[in-house]
Protein backbone atom coordinates (compact mmCIF):
# COMPACT_ATOMS: atom_id res chain seq x y z
CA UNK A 1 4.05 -17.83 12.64
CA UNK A 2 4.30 -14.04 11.77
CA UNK A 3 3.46 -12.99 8.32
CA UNK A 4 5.07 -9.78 7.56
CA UNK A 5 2.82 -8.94 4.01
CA UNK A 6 -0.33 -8.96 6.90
CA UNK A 7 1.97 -7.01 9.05
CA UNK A 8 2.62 -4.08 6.98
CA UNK A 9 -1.17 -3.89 5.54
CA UNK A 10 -2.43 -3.58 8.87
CA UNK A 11 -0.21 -1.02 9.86
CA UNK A 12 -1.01 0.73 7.00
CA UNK A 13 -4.82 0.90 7.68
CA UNK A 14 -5.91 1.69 4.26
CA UNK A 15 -9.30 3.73 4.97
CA UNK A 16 -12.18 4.41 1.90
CA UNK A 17 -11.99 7.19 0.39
CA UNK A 18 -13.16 7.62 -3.72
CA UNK A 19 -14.45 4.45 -5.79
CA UNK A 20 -15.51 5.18 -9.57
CA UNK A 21 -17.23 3.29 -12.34
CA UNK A 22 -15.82 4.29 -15.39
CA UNK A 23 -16.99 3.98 -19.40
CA UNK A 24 -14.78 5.30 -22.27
CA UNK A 25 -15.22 5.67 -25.68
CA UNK A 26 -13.01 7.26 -28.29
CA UNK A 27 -9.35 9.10 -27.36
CA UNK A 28 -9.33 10.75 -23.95
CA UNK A 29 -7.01 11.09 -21.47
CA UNK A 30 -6.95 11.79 -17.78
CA UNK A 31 -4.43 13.11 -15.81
CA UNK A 32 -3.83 13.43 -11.68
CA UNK A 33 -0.70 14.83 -10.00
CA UNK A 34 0.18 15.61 -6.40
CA UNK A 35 -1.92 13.19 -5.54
CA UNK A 36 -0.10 11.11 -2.74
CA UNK A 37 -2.42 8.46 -2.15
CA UNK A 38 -3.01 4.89 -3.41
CA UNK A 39 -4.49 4.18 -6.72
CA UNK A 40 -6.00 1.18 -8.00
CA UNK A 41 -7.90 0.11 -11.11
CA UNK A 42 -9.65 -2.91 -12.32
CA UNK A 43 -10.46 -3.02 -15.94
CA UNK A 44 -13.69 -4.92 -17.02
CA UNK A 45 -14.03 -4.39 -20.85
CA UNK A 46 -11.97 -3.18 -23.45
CA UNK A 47 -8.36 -1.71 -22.09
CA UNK A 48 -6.39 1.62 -21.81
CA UNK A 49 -2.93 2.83 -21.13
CA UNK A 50 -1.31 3.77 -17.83
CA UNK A 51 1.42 5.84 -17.28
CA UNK A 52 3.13 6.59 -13.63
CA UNK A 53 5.41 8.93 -13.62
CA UNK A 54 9.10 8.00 -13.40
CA UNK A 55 7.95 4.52 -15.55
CA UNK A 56 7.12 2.91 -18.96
CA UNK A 57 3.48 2.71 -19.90
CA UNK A 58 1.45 -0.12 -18.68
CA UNK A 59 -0.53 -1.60 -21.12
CA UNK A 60 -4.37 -2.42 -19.04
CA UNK A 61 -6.30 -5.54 -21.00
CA UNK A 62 -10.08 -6.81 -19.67
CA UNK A 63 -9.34 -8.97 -16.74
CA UNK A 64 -6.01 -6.76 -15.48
CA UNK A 65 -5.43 -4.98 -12.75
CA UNK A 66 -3.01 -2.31 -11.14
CA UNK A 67 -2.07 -1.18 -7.89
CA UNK A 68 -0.26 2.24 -7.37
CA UNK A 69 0.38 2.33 -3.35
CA UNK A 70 1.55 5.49 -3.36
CA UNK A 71 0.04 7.92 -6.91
CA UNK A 72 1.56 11.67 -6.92
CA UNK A 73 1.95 11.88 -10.96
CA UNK A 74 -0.47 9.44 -13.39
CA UNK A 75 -2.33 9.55 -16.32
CA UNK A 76 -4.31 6.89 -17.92
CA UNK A 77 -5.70 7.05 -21.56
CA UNK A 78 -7.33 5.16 -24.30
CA UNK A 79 -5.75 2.75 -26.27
CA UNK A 80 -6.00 4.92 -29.24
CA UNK A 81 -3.46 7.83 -28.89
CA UNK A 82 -5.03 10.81 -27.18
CA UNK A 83 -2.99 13.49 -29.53
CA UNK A 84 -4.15 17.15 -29.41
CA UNK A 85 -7.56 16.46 -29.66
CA UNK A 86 -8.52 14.08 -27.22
CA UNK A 87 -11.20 14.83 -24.56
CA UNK A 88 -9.56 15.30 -21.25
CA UNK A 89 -12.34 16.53 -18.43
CA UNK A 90 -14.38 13.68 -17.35
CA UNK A 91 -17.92 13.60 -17.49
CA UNK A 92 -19.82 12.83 -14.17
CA UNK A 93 -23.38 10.90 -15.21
CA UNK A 94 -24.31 10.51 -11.87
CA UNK A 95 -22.80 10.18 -8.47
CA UNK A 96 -19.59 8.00 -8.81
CA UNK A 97 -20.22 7.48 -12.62
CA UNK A 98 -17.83 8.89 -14.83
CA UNK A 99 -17.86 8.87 -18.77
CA UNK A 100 -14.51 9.42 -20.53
CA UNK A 101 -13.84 10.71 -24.50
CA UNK A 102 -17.26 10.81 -26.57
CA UNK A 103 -19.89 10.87 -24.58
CA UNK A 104 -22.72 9.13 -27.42
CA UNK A 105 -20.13 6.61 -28.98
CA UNK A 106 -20.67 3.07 -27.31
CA UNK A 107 -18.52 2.37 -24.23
CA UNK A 108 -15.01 0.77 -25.44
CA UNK A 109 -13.73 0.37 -21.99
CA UNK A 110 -15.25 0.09 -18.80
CA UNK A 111 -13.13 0.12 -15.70
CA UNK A 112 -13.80 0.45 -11.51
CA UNK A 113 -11.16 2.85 -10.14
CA UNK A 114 -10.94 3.98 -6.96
CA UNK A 115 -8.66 5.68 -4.19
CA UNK A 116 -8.08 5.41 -0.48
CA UNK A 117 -5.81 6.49 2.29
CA UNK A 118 -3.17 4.66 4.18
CA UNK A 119 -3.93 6.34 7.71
CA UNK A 120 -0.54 4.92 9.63
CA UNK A 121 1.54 7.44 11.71
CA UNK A 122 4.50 5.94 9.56
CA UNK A 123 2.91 5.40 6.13
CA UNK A 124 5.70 6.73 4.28
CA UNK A 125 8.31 4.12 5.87
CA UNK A 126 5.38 1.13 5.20
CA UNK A 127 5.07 2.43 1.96
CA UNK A 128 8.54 2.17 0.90
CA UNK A 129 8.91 -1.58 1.37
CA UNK A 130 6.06 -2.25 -1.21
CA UNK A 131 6.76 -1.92 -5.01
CA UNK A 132 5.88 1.28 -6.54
CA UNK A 133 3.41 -0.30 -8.85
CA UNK A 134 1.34 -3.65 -9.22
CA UNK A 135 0.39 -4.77 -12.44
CA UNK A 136 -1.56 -8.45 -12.25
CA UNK A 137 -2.89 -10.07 -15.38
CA UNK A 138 -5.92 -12.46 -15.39
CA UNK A 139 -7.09 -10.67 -12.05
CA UNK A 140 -10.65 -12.40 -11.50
CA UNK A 141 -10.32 -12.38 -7.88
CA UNK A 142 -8.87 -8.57 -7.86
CA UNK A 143 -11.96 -7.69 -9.65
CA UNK A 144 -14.42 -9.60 -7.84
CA UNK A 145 -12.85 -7.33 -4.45
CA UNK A 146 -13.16 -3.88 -6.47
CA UNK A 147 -16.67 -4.83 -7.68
CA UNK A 148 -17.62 -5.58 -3.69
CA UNK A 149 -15.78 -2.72 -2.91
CA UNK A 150 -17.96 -0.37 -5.29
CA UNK A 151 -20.92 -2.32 -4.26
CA UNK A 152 -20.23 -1.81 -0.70
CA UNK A 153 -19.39 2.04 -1.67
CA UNK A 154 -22.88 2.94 -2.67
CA UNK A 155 -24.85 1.12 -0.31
CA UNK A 156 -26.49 2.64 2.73
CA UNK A 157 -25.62 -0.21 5.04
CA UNK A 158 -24.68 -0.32 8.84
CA UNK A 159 -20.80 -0.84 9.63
CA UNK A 160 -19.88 0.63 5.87
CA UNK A 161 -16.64 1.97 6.72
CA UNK A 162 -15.75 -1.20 8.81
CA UNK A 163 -16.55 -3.54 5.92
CA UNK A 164 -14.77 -1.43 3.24
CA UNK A 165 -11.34 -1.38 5.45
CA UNK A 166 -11.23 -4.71 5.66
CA UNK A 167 -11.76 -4.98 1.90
CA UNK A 168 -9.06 -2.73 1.52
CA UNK A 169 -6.98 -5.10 3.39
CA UNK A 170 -7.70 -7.70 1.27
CA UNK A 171 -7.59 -6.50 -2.26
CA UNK A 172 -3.56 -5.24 -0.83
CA UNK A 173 -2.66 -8.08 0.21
CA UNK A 174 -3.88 -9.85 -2.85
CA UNK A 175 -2.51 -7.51 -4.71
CA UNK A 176 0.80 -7.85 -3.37
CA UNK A 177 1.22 -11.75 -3.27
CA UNK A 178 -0.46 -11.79 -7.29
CA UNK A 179 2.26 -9.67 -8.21
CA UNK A 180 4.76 -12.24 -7.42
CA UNK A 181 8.58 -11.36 -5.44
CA UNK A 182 11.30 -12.48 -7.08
CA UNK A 183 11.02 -9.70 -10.17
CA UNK A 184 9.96 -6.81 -8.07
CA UNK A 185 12.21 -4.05 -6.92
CA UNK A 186 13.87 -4.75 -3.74
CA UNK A 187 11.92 -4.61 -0.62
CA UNK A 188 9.69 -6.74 1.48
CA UNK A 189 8.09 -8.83 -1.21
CA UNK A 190 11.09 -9.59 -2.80
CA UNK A 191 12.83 -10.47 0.62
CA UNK A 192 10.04 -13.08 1.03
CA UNK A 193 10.07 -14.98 -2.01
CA UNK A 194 13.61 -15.63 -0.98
CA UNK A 195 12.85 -19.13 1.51
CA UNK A 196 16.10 -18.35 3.75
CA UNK A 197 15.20 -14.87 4.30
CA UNK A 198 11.52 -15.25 4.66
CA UNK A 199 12.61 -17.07 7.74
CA UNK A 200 14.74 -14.03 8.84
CA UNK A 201 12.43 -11.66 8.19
CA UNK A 202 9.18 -13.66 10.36
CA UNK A 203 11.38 -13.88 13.02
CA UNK A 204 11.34 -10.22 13.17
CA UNK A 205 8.18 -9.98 13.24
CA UNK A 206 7.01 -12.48 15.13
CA UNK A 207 9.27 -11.36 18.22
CA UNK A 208 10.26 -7.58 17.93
CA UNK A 209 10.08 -7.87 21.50
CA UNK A 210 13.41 -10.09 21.68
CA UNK A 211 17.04 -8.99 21.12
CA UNK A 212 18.04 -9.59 17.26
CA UNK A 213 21.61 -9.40 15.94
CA UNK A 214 22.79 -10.10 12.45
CA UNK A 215 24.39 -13.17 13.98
CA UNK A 216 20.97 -14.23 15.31
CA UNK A 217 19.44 -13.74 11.70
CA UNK A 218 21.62 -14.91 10.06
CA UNK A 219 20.67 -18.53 11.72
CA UNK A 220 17.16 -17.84 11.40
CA UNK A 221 18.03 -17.93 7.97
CA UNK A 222 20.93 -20.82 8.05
CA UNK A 223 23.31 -19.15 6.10
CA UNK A 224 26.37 -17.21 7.00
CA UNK A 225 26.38 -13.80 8.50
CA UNK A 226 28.29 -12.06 5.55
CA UNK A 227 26.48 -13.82 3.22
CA UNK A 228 23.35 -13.36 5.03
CA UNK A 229 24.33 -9.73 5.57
CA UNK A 230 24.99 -8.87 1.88
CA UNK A 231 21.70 -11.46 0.57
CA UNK A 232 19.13 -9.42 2.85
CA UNK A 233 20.53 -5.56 1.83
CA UNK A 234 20.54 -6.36 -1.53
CA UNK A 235 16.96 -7.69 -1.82
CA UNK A 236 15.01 -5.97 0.53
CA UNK A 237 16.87 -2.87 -0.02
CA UNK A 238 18.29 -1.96 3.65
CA UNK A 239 20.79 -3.49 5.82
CA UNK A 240 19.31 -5.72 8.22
CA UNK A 241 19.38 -4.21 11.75
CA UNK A 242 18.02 -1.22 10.31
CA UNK A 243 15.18 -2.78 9.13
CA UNK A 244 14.76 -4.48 12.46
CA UNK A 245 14.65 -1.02 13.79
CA UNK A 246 12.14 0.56 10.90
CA UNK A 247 10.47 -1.86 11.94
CA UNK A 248 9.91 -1.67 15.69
CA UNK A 249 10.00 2.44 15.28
CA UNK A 250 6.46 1.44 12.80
CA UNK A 251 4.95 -0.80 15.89
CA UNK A 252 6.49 2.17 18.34
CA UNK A 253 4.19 4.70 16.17
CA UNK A 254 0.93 3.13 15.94
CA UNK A 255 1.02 2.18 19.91
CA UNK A 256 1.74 5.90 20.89
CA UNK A 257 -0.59 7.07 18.23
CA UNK A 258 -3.43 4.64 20.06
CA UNK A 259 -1.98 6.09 23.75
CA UNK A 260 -3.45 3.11 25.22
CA UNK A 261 0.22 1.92 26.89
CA UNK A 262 2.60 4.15 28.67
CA UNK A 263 6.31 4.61 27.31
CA UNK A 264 7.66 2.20 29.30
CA UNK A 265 5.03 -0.98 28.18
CA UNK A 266 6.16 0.51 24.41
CA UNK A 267 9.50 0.19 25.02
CA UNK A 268 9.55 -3.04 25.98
CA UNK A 269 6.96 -4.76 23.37
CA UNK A 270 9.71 -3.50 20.98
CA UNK A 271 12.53 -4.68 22.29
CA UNK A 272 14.12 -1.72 24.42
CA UNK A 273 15.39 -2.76 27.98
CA UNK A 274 14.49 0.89 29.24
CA UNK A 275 12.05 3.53 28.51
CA UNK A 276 15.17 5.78 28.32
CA UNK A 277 17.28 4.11 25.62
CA UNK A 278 14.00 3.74 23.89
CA UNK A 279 13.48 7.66 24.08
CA UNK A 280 16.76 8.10 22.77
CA UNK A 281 16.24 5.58 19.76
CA UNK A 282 13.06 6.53 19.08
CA UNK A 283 13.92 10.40 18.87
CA UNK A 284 17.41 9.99 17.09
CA UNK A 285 14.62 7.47 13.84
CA UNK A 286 11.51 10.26 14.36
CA UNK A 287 12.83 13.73 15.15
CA UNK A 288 11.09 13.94 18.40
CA UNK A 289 10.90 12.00 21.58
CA UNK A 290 7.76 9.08 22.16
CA UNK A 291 5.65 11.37 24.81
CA UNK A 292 5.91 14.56 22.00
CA UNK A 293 4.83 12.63 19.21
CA UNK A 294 1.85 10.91 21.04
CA UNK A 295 1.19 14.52 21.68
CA UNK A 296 1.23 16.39 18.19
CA UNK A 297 -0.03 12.61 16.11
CA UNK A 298 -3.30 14.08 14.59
CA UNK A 299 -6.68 12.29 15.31
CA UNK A 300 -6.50 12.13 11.36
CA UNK A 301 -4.31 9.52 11.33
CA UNK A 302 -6.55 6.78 13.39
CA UNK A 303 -9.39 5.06 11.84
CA UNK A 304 -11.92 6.99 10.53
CA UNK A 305 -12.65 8.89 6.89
CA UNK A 306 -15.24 10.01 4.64
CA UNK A 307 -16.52 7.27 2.19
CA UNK A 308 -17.46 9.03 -0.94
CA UNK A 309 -18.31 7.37 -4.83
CA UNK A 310 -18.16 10.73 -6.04
């Protein structure tokens, strides 16, 4: 059986990049924009306040933890309101450590931050089926990932970067299932707490090799096609053949990126009776044909990054 959450992490590849221990004392305030990248934050003592842009203020306790897959405007402060006077620059005790507010008051929060990279050819597509932020209370598993994460961060051990992306992989996907389906925005999470379309949506994945229809969904799912139809837009947020075909364009991506099957082999593992109708799909969804994009997909975007606690 396929499990789409897995899916979608993997293709994502989320690759180390920046993981922080951080002490606060006092009213401070950080603030990050243009960012792009995921965010996440694990708060050990004490709390603080987080604010994504576009959102209401989340509210961080001991034990809590939050997920931003994709950060371009944030700020988190303490508890306290920052006002005029709060400390905003960071102070760097050592590599990785980072003291926030007044630097000689005892610590009244003490958090593990850290970013990372999703390093898919089609991160932006994977990225819009997740919800735009992740908020878990009670997060003792969460935090026992981050602290293994920072752990793994500092430490001078062979097969680092392997270890720490399959971390990664883990703390999303726990993450994502903590966070529960059925109140998030539409998109895959909350198209799999819904039983009937779970079912759809596996099928999908399990066999993107196989012709799909709505019809053929729709009995995946045992429910009508209208009603199947109108069920699967409105909670996962897109219609469902086009899905079907974000999705096999995603699969179509990360084999060309990989050039380890010709055209031909691609089009058929996604369900294309002919390299050329896949050619002409897969230009009309990416802008360019499959043999161009292999081409101009930048070695940045396979495995492989810079680990840094800095």
């Amino acid at each position: 059986m396929s499990d789409p959450l897995a899916d979608v992490v993997r293709l994502l590849k989320p690759a180390p990049s920046i993981a922080k221990r951080v002490t606060g004392a006092g009213r401070w305030i950080v603030e990050r924009r243009d960012l792009g990248s995921p965010f996440y934050c694990a708060v050990v003592e004490g709390g603080c306040r987080l604010r994504v842009a576009g959102r209401a203020p989340l509210r961080l306790a001991a034990g809590d933890f939050a997920l931003v897959p994709e950060a371009h405007a944030f700020a988190c402060a303490s508890l306290e309101a920052p006002g005029p006077g709060a400390v905003r620059r960071p102070l760097e005790l050592s590599p990785g450590v980072v003291r926030l507010g007044d630097p000689e008051a005892p610590a009244d929060v003490v958090m593990l931050v850290g970013h990372c990279a999703f390093a898919s050819p089609d991160r932006e597509l994977l990225v819009s089926l997740l919800p735009e932020v992740i908020h878990v209370h009670g997060a003792d598993r969460l935090t026992a990932i981050v602290r293994l994460i920072d752990d793994e961060t500092r430490a001078d051990r062979a097969a680092r970067e392997r270890v720490l992306g399959h971390l990664l992989e883990v703390l999303m996907i726990d993450a994502l299932r903590s966070s529960g389906g059925t109140g998030a925005m539409p998109g895959l999470l909350r198209g799999l707490a819904d039983p009937r379309l779970g079912a759809a949506l596996r099928d999908i994945h399990a066999h993107p090799e196989r012709p799909q229809s709505v019809a053929d969904l729709a009995a995946a799912a045992a429910m009508s096609r209208s009603t199947f139809y109108e069920r699967f837009r409105r909670e996962v947020g897109v219609a469902p053949m086009e899905y079907v075909t974000r999705w096999r364009m995603s699969l179509a991506k990360e084999m060309l990126a990989g050039r380890a099957e010709p055209i031909a082999e691609v089009a058929r593992r996604v369900g294309y009776g002919s390299a050329s109708a896949f050619s002409v799909a897969f230009a009309r969804h990416v802008g360019a044909p499959p043999g161009a994009f292999a081409a101009r997909t930048p070695p940045a975007s396979r495995p492989g990054t810079q680990v840094s606690a800095a």
